[in-house]
PDB file of N, CA and C in Angstrom:
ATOM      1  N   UNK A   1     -33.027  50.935  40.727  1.00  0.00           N
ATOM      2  CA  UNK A   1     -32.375  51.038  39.453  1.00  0.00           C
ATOM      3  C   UNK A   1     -32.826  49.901  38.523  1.00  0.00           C
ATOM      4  N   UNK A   2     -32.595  48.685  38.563  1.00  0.00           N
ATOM      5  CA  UNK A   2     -33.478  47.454  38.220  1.00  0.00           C
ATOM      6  C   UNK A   2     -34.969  47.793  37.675  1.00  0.00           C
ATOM      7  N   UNK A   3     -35.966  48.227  38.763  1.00  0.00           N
ATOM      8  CA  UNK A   3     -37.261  48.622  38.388  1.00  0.00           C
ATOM      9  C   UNK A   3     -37.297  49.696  37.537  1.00  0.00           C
ATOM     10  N   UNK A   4     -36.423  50.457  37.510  1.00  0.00           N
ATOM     11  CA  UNK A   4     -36.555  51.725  36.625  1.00  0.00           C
ATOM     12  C   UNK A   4     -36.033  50.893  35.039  1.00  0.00           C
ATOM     13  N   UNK A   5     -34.797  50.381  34.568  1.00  0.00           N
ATOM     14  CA  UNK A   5     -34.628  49.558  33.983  1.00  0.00           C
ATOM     15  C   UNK A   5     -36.051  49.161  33.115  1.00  0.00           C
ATOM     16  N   UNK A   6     -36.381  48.068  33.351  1.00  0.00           N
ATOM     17  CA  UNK A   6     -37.420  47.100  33.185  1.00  0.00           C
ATOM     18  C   UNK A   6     -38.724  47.893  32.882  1.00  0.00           C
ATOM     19  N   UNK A   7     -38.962  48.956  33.851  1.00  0.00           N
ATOM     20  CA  UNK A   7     -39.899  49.824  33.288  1.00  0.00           C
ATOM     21  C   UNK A   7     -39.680  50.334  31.779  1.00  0.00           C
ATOM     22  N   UNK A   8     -38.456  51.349  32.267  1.00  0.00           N
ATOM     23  CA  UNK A   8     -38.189  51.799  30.936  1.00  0.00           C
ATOM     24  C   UNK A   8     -38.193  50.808  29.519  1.00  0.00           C
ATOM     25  N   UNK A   9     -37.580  49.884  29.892  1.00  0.00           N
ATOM     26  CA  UNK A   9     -37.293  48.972  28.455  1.00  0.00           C
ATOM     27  C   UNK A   9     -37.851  47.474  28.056  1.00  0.00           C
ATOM     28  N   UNK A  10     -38.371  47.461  29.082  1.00  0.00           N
ATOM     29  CA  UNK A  10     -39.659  46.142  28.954  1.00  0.00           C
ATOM     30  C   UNK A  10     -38.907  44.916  28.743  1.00  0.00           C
ATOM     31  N   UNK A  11     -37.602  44.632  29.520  1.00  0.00           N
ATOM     32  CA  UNK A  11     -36.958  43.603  29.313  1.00  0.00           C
ATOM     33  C   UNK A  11     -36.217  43.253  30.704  1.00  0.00           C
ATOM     34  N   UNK A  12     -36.292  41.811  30.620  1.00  0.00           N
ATOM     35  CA  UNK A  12     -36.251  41.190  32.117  1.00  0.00           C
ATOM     36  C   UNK A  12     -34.850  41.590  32.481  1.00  0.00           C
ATOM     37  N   UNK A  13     -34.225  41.895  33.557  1.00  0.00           N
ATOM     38  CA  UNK A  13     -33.008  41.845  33.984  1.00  0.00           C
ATOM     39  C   UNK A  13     -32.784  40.598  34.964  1.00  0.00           C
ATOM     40  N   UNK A  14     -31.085  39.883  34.075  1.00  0.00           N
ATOM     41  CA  UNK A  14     -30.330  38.737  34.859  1.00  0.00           C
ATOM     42  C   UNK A  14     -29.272  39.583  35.901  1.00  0.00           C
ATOM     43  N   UNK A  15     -29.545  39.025  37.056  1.00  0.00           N
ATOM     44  CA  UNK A  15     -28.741  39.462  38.086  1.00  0.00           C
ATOM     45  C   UNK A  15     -27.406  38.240  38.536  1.00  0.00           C
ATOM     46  N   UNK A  16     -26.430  38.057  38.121  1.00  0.00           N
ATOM     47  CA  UNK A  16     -25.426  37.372  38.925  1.00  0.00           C
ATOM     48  C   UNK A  16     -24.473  38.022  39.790  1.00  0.00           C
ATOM     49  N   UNK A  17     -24.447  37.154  40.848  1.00  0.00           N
ATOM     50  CA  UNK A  17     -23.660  37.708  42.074  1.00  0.00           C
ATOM     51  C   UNK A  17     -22.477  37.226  41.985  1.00  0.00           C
ATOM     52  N   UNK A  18     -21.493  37.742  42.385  1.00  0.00           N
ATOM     53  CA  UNK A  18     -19.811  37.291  42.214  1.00  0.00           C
ATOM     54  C   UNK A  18     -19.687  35.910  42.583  1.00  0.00           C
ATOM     55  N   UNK A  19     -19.490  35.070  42.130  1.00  0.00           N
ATOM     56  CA  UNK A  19     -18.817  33.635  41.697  1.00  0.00           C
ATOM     57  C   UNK A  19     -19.967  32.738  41.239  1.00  0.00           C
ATOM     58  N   UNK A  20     -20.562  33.974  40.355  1.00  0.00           N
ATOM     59  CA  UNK A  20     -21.538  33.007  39.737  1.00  0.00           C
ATOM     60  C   UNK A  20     -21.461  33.340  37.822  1.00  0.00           C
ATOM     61  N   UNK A  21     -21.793  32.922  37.253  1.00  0.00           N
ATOM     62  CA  UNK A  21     -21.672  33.179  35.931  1.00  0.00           C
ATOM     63  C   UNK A  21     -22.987  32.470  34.944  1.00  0.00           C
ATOM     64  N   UNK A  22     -22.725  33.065  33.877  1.00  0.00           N
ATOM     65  CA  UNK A  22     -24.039  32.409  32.907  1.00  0.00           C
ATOM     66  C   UNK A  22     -23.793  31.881  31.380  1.00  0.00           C
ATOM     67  N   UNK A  23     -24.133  30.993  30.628  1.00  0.00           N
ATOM     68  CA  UNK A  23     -23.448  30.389  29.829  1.00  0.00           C
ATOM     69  C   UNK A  23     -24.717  30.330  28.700  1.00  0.00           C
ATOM     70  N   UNK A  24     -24.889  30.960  27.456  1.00  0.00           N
ATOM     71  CA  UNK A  24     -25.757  31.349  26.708  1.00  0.00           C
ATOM     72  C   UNK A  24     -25.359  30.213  25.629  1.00  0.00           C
ATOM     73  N   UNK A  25     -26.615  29.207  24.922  1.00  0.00           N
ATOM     74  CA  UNK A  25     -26.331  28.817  23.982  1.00  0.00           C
ATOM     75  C   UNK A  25     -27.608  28.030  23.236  1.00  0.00           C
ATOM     76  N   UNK A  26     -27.538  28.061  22.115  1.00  0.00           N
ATOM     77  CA  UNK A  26     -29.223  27.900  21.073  1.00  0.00           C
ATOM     78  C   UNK A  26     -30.159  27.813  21.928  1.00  0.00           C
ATOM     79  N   UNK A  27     -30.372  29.035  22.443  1.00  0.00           N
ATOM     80  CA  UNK A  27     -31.879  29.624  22.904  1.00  0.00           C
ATOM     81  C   UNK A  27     -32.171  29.220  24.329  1.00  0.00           C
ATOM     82  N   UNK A  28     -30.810  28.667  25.198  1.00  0.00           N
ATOM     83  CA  UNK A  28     -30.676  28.045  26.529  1.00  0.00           C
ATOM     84  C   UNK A  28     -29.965  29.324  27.365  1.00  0.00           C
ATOM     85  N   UNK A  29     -29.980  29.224  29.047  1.00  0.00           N
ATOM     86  CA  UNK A  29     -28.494  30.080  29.550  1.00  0.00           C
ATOM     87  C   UNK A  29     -28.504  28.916  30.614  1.00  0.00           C
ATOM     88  N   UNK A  30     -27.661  28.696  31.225  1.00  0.00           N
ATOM     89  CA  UNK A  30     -26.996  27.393  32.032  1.00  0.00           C
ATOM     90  C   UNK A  30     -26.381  28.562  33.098  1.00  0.00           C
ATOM     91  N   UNK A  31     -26.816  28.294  34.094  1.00  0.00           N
ATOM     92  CA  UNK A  31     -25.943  29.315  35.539  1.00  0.00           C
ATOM     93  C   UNK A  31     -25.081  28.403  36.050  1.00  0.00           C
ATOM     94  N   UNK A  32     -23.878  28.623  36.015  1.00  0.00           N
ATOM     95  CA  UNK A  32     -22.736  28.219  36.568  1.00  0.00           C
ATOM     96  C   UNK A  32     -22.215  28.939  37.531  1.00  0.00           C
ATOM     97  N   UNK A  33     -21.378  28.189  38.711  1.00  0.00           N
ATOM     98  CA  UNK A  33     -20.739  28.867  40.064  1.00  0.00           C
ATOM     99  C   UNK A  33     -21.497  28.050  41.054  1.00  0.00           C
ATOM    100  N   UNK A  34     -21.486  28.422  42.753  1.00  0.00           N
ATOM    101  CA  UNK A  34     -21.901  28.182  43.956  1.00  0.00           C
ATOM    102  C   UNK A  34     -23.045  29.011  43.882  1.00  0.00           C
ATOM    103  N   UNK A  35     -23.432  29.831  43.597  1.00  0.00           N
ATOM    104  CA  UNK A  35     -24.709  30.996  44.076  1.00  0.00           C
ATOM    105  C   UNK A  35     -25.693  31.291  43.065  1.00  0.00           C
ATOM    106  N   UNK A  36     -26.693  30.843  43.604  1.00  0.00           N
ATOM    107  CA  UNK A  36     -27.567  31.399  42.716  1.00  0.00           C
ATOM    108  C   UNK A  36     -28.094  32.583  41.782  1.00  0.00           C
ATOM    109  N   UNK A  37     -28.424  32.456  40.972  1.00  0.00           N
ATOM    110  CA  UNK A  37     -28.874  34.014  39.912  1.00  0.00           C
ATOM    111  C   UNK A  37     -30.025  34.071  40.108  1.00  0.00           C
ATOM    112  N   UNK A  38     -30.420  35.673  39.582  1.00  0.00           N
ATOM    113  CA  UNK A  38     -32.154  36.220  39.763  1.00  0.00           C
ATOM    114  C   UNK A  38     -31.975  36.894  38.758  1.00  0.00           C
ATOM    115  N   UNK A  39     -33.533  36.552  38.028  1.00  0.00           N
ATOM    116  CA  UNK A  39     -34.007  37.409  37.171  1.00  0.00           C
ATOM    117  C   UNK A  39     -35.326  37.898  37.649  1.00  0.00           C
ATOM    118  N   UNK A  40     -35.631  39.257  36.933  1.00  0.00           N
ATOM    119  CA  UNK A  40     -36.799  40.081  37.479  1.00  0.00           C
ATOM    120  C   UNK A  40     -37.079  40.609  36.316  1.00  0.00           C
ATOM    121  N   UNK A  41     -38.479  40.500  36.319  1.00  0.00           N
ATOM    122  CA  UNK A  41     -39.487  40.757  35.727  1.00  0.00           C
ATOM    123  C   UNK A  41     -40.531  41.516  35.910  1.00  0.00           C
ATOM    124  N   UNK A  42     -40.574  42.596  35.561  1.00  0.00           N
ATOM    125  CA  UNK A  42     -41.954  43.283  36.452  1.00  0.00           C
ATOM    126  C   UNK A  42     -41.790  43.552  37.828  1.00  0.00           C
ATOM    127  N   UNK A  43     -42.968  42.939  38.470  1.00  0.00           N
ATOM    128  CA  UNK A  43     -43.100  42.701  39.853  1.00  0.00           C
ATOM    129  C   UNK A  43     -42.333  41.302  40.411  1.00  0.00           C
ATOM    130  N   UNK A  44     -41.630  40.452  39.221  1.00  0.00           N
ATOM    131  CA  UNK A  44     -41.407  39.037  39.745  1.00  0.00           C
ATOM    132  C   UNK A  44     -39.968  38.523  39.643  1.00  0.00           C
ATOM    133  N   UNK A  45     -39.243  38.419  40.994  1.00  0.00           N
ATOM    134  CA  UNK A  45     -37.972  37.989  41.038  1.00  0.00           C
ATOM    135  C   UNK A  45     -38.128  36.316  41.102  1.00  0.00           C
ATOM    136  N   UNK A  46     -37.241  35.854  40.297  1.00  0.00           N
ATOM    137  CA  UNK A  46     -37.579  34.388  40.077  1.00  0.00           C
ATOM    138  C   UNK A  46     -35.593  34.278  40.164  1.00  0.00           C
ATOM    139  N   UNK A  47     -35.684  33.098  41.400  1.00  0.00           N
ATOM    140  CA  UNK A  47     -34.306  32.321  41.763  1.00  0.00           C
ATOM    141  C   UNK A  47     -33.400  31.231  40.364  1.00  0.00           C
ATOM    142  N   UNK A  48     -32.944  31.219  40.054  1.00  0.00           N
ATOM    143  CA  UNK A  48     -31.859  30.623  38.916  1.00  0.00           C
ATOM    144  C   UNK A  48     -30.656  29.665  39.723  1.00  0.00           C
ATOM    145  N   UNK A  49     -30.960  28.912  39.995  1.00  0.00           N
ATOM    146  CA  UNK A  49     -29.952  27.615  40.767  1.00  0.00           C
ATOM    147  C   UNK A  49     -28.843  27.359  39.685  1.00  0.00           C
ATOM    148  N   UNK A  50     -27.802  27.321  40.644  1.00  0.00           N
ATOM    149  CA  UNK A  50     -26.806  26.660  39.917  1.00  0.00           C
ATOM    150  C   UNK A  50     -26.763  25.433  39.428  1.00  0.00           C
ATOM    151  N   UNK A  51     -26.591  24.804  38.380  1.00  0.00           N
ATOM    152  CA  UNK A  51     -26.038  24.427  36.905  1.00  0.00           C
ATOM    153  C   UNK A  51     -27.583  23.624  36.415  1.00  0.00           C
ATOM    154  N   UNK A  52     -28.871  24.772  36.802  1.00  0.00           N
ATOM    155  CA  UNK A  52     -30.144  25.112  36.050  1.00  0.00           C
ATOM    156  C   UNK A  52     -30.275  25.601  34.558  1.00  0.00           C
ATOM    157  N   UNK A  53     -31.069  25.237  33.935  1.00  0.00           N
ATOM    158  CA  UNK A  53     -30.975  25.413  32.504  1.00  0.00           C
ATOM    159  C   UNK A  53     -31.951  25.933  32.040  1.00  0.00           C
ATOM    160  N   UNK A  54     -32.278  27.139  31.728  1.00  0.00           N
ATOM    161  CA  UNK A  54     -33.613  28.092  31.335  1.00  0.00           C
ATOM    162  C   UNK A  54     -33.314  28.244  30.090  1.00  0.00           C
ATOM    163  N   UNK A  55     -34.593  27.813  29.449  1.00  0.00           N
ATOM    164  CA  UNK A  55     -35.083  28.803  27.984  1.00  0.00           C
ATOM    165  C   UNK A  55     -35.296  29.945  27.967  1.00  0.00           C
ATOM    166  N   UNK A  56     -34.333  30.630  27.339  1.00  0.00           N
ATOM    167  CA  UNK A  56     -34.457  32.366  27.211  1.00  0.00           C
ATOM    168  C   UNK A  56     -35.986  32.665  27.122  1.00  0.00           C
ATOM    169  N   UNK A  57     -36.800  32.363  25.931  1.00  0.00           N
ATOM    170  CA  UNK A  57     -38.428  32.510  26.231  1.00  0.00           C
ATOM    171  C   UNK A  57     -38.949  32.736  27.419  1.00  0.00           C
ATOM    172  N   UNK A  58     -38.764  31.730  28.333  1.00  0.00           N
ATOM    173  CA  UNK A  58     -39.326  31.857  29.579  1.00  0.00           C
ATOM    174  C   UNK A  58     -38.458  33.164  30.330  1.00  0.00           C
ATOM    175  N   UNK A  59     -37.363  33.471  30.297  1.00  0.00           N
ATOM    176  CA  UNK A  59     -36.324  34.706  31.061  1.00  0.00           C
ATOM    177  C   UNK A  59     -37.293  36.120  30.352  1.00  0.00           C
ATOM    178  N   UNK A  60     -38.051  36.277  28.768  1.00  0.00           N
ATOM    179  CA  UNK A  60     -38.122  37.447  28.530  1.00  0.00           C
ATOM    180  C   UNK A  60     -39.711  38.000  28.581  1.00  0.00           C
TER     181      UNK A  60
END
């Protein structure tokens, strides 16, 4: 479902798992909680550590 996603719409999907959350702000997202997040891209699942700080640029 994910790969079909991403195919279809050419945009990365953020995956958070229950007790994790994500915190969006001027062009940042900050993962908050115990568990890590994944985003996927294409062929490429890339790990998101908790209270890690990604530039949306790099997520799309």
């Amino acid at each position: 479902m994910i790969k079909d996603y991403i195919t279809d719409y050419k945009k990365p999907v953020l995956v958070l798992p229950e007790g994790t959350g994500a915190y969006f702000s001027d062009g940042y997202v900050k993962i908050i909680g115990i568990k890590p997040a994944f985003i996927f891209k294409e062929k490429i699942k890339e790990e998101l550590l908790p209270s890690s700080i990604q530039s949306l640029r790099l997520l799309s």
